[in-house]
C-alpha atoms as a PDB file:
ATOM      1  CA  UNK A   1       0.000   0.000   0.000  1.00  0.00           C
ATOM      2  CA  UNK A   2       1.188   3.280  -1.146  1.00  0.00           C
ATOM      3  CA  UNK A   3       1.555   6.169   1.667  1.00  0.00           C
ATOM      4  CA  UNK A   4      -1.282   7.963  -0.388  1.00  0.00           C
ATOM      5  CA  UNK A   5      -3.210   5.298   0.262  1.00  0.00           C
ATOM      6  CA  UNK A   6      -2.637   5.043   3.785  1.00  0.00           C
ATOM      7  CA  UNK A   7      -2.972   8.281   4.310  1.00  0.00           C
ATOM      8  CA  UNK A   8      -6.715   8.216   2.998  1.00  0.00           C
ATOM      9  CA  UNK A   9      -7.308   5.066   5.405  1.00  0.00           C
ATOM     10  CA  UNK A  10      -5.879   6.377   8.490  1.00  0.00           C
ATOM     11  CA  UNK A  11      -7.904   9.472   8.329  1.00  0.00           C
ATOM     12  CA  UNK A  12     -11.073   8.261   6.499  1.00  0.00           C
ATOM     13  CA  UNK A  13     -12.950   8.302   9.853  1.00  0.00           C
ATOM     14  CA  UNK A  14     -11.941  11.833  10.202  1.00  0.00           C
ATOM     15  CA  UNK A  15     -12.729  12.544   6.724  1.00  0.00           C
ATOM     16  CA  UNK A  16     -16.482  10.713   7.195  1.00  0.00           C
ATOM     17  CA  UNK A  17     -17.113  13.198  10.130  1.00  0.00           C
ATOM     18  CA  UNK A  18     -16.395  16.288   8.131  1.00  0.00           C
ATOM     19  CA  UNK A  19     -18.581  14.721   5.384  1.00  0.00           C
ATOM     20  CA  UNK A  20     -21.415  14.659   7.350  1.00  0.00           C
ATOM     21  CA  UNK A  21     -22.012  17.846   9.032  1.00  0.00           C
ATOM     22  CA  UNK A  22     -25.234  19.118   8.366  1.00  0.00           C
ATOM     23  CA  UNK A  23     -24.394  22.496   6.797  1.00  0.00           C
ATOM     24  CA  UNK A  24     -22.606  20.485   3.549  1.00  0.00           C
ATOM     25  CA  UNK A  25     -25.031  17.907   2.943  1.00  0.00           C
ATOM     26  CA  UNK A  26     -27.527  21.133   2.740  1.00  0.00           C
ATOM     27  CA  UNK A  27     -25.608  22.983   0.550  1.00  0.00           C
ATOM     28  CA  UNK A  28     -24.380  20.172  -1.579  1.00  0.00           C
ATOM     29  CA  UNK A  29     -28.752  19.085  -1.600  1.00  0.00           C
ATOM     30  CA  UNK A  30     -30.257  22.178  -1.831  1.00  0.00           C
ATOM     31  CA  UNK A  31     -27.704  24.894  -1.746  1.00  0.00           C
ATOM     32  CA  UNK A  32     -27.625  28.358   0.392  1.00  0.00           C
ATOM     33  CA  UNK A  33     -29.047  31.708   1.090  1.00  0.00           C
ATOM     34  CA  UNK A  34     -27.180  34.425  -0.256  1.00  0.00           C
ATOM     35  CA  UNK A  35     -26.415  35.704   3.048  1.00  0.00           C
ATOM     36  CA  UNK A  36     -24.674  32.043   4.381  1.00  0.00           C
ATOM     37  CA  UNK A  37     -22.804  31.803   0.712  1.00  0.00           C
ATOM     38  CA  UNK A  38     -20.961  35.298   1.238  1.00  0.00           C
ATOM     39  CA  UNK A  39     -20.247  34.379   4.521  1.00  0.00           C
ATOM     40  CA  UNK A  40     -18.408  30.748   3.417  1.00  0.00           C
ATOM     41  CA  UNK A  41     -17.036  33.595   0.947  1.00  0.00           C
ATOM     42  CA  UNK A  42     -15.564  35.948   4.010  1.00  0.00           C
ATOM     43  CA  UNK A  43     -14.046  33.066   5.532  1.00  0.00           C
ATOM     44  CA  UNK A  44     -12.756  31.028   2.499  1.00  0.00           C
ATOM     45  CA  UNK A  45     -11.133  34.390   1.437  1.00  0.00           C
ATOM     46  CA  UNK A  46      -9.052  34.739   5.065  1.00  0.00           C
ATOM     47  CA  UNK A  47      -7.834  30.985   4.853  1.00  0.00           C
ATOM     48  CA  UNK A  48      -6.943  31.270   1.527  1.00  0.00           C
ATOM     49  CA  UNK A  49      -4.905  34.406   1.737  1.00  0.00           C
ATOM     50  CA  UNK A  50      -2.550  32.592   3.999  1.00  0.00           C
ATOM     51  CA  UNK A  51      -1.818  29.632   1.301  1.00  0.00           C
ATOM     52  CA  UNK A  52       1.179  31.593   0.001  1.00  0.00           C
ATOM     53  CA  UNK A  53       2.462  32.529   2.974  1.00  0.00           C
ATOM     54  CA  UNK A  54       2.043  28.997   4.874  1.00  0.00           C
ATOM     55  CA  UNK A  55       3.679  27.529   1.936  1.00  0.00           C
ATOM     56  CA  UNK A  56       6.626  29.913   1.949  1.00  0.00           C
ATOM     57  CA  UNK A  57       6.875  28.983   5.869  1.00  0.00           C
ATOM     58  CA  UNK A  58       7.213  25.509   4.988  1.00  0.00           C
ATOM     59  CA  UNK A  59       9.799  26.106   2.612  1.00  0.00           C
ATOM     60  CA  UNK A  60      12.228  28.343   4.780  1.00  0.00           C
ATOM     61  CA  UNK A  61      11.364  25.707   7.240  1.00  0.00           C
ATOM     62  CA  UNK A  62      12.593  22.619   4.948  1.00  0.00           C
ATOM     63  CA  UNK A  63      15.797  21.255   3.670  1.00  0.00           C
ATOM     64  CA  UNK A  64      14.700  18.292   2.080  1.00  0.00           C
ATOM     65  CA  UNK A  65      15.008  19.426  -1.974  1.00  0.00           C
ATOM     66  CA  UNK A  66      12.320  17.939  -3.619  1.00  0.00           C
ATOM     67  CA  UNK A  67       9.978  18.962  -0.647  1.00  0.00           C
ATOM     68  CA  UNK A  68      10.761  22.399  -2.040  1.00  0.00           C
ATOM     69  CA  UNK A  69      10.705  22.007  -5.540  1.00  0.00           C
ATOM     70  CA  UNK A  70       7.061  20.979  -4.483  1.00  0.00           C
ATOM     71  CA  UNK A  71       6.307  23.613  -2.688  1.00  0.00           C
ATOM     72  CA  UNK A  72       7.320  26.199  -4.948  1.00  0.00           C
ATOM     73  CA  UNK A  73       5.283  24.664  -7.746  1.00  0.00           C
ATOM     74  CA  UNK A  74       2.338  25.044  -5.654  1.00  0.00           C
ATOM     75  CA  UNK A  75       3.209  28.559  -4.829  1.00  0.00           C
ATOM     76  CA  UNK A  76       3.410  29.691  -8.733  1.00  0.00           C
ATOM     77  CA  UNK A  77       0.011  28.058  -8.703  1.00  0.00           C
ATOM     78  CA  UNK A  78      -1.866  29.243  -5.485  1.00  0.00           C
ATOM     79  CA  UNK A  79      -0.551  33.563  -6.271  1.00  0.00           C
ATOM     80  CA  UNK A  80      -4.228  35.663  -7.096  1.00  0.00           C
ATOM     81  CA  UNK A  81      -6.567  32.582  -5.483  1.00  0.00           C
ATOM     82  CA  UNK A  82      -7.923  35.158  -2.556  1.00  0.00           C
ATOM     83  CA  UNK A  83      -8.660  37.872  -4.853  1.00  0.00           C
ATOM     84  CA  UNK A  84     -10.614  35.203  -6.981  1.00  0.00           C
ATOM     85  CA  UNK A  85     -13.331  35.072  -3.867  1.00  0.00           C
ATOM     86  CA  UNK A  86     -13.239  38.925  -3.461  1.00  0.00           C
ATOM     87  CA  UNK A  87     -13.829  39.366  -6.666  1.00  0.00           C
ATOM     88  CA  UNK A  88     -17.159  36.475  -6.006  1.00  0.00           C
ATOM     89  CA  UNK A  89     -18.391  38.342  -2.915  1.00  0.00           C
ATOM     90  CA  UNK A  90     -18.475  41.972  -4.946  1.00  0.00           C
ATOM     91  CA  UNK A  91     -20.403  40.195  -8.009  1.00  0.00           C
ATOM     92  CA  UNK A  92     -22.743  39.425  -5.566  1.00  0.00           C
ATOM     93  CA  UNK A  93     -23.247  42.650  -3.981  1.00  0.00           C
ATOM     94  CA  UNK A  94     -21.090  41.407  -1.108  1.00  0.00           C
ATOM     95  CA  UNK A  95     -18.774  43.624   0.178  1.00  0.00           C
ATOM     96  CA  UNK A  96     -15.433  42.929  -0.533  1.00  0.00           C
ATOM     97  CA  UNK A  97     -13.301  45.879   0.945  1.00  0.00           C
ATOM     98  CA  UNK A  98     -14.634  45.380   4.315  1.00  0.00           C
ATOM     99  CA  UNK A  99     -14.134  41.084   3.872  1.00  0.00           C
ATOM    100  CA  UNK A 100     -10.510  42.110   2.909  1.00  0.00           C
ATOM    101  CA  UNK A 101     -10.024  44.240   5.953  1.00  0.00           C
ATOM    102  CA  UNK A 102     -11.695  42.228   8.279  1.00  0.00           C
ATOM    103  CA  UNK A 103     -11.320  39.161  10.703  1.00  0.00           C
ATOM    104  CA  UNK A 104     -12.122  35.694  10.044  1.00  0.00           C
ATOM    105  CA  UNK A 105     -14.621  34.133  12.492  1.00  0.00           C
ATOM    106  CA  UNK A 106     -12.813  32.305  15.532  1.00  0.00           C
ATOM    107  CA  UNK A 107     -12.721  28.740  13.867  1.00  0.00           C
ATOM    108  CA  UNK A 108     -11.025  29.604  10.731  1.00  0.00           C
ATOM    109  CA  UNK A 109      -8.391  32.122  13.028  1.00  0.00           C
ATOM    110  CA  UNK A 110      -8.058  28.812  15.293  1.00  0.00           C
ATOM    111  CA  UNK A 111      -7.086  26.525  11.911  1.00  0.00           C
ATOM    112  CA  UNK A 112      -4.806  28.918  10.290  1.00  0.00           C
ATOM    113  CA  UNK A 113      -2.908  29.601  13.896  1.00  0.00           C
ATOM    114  CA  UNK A 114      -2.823  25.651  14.553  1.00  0.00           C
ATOM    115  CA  UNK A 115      -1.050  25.407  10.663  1.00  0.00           C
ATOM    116  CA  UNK A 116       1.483  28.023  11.141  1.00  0.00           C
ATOM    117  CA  UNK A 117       2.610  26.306  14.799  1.00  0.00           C
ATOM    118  CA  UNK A 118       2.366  23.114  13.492  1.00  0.00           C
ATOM    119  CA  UNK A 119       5.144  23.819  10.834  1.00  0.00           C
ATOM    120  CA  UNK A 120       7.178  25.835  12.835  1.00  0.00           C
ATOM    121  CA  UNK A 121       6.893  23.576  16.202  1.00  0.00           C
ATOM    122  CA  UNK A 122       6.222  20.025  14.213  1.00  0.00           C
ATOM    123  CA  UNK A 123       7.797  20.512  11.189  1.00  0.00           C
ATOM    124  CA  UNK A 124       7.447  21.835   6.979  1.00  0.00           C
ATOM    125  CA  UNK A 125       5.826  18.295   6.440  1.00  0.00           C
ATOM    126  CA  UNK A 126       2.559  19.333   8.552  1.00  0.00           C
ATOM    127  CA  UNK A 127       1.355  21.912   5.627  1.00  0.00           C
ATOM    128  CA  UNK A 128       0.815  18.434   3.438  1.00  0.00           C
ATOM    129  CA  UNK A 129      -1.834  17.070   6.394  1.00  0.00           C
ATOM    130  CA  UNK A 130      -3.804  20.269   5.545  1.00  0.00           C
ATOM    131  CA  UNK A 131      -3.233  20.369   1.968  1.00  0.00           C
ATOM    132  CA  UNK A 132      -4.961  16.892   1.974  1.00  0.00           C
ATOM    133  CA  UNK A 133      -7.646  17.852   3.531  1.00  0.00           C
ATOM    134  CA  UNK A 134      -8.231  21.007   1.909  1.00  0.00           C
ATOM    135  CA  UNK A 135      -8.015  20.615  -1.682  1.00  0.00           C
ATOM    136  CA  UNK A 136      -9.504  16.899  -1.195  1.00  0.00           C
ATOM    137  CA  UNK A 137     -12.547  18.161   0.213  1.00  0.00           C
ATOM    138  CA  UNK A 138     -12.937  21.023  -2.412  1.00  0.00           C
ATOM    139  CA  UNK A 139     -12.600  18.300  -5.274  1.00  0.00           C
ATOM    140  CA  UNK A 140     -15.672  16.254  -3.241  1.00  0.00           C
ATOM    141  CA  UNK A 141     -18.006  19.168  -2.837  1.00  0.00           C
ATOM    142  CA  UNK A 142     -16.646  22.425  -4.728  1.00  0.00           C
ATOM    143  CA  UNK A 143     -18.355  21.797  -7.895  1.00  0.00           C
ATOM    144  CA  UNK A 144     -21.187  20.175  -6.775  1.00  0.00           C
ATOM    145  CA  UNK A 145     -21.678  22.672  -3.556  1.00  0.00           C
ATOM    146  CA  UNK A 146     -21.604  25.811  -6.581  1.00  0.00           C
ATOM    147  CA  UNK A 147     -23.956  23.924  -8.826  1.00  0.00           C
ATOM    148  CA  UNK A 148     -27.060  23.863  -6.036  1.00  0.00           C
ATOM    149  CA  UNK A 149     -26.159  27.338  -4.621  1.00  0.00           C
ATOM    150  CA  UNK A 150     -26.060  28.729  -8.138  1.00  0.00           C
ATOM    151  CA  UNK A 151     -29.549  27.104  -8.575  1.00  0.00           C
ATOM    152  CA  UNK A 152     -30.739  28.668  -5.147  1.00  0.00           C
ATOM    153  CA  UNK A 153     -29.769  31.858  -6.170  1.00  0.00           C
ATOM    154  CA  UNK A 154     -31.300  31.798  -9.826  1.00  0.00           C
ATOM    155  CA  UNK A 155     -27.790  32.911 -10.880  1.00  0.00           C
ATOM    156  CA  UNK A 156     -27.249  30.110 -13.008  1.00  0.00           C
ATOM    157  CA  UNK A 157     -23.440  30.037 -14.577  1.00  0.00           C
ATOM    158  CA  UNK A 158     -23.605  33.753 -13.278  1.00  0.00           C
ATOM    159  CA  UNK A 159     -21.064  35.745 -11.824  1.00  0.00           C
ATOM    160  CA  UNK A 160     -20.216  34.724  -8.120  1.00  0.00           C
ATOM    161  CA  UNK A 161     -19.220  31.123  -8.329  1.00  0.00           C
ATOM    162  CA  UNK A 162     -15.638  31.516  -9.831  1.00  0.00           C
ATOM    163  CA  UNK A 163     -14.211  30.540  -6.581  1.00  0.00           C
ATOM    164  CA  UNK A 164     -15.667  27.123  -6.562  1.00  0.00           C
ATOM    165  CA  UNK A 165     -15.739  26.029  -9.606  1.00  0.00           C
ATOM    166  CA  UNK A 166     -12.597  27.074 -11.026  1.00  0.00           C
ATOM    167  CA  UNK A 167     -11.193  25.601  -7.248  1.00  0.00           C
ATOM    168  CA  UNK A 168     -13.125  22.241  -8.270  1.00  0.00           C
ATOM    169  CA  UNK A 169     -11.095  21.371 -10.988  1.00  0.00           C
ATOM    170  CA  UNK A 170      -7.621  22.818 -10.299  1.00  0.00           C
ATOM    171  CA  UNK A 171      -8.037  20.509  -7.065  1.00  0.00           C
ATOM    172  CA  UNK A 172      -8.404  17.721  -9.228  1.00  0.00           C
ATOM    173  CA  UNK A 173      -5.031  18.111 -11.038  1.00  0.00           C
ATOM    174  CA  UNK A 174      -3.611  19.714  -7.796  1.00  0.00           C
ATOM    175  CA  UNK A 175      -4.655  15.702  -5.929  1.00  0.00           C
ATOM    176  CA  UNK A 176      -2.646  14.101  -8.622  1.00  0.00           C
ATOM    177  CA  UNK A 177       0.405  15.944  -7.920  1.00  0.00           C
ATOM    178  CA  UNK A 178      -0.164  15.949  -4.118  1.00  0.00           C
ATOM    179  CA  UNK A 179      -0.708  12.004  -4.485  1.00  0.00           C
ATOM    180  CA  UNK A 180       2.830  12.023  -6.532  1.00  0.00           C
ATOM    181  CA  UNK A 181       4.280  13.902  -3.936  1.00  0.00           C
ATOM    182  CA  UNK A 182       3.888  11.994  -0.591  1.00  0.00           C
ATOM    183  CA  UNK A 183       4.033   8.572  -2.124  1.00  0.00           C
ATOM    184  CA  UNK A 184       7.566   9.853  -2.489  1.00  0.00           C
ATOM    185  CA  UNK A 185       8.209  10.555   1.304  1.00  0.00           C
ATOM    186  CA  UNK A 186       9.676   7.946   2.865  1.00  0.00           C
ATOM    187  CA  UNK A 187      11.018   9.371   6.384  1.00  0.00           C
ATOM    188  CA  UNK A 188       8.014   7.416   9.046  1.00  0.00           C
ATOM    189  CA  UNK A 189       8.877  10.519  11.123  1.00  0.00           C
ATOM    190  CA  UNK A 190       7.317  12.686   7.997  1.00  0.00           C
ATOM    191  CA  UNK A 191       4.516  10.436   7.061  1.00  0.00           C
ATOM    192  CA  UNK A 192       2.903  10.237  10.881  1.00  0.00           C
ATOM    193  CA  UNK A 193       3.096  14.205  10.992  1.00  0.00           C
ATOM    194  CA  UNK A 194       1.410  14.370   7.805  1.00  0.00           C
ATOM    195  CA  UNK A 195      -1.316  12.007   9.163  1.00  0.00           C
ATOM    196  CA  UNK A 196      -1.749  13.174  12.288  1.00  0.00           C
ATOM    197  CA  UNK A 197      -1.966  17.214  10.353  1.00  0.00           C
ATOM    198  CA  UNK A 198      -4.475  15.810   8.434  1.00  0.00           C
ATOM    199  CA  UNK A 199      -6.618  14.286  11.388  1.00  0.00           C
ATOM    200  CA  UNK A 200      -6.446  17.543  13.712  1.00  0.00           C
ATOM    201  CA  UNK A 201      -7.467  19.818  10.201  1.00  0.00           C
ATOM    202  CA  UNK A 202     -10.574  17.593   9.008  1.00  0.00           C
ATOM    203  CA  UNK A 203     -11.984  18.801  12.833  1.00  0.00           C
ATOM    204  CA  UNK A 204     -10.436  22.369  12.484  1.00  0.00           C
ATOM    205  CA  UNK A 205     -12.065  22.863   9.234  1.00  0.00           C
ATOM    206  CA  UNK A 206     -15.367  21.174   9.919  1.00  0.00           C
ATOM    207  CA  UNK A 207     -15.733  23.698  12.722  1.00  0.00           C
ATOM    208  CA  UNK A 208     -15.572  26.797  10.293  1.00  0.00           C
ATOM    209  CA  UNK A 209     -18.553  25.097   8.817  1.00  0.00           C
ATOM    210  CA  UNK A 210     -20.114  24.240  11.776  1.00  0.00           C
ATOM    211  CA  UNK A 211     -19.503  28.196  13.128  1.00  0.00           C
ATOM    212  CA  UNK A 212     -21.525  29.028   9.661  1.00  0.00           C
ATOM    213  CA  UNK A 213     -24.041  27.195  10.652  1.00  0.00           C
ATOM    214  CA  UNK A 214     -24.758  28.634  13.938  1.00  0.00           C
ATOM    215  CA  UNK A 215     -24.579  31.840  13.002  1.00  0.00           C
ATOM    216  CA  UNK A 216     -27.277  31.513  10.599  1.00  0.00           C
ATOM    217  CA  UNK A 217     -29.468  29.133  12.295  1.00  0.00           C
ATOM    218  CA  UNK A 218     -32.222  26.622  10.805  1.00  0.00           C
ATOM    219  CA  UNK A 219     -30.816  26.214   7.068  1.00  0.00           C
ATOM    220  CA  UNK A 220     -34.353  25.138   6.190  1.00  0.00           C
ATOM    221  CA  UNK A 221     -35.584  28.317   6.827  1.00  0.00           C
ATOM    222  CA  UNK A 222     -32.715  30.353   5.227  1.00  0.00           C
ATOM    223  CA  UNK A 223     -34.182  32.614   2.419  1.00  0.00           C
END
């Protein structure tokens, strides 16, 4: 068994919890209000922004060469992904300048803080635990999640949904390479980080969606 693959087994309960919080199954069903999707918006946009700058802390962190040959592919490709969303929330009459100056809700401050310790304190090989989860999740329910919001919205193929779909099917190509890259690390030191990354982010990223949920209340009644 590949390290891929035992990555996806040793987290897979982690990864069926996340799965099945309410919030996605009613987005991915019956999609959002308007109000709930520019709020995933604001907080997608503040985790996002720190891509670039978690992968450039991995990389000053690293001295393992292909490691950062990896990780400065995925920089090239991650530059311009936050002002994708901003550029969502204002086609939607969101407001973008004040999403860009603000704070991310607690959760998503929590998940980002826990990233940049873990790298520094853990080591560079923690930022692949979140990548996993991250981009594999967005390749499960990005596309589909932007189809039934669309719908909800009447928008259609309208403006607004760049984010998702476009993040859909990069995340596709972006799981290949990911899947290349850690069937190539060997070190059991590197691998166990990676898993154990992964197991702590599936909770720390459910909990931005379960914050979402809370703050908007009964989804069922969501106009």
């Amino acid at each position: 068994m590949s390290f891929h693959q035992r990555l996806i087994a040793a987290t897979a309960g982690e990864r069926e919890r996340f799965l099945a919080i309410p919030i996605l199954q009613h987005a991915v069903r019956h999609g959002v209000s308007r109000a709930l999707y520019l709020d995933f918006l604001a907080e997608a946009y503040h985790h996002v922004r720190h891509t670039c700058p978690l992968l450039g802390l991995a990389l000053a962190h690293s001295d393992d060469a292909r490691y950062r040959r990896a990780l400065l592919d995925y920089l090239a490709e991650e530059r311009g992904h936050d002002e994708w969303i901003l550029q969502d929330i204002a086609a939607l009459g969101g407001d973008a300048r004040a999403v860009r100056a603000g704070r991310p809700g607690r959760a998503c401050e929590l998940m980002i803080g826990y990233a940049h310790y873990a790298i520094v304190w853990h080591g560079p090989w923690a930022l692949l635990g979140m990548v996993h989860v991250l981009e594999g999740m967005s390749v499960v329910l990005a596309t589909q999640a932007a189809g039934a919001i669309a719908a909800r919205l009447g928008g259609g193929d309208a403006a607004g949904f760049s984010y998702l779909r476009s993040h859909g099917s990069l995340d596709v190509e972006h799981t290949a390479f990911f899947r290349e890259l850690v069937d190539g690390i060997e070190q059991p030191a590197a691998q166990a980080l990676i898993i154990d990354t992964a197991r702590l982010m599936y909770g720390l990223y459910g909990d931005i969606f379960r914050e979402l949920a809370a703050r908007h209340g009964d989804l069922r009644d969501a106009a």
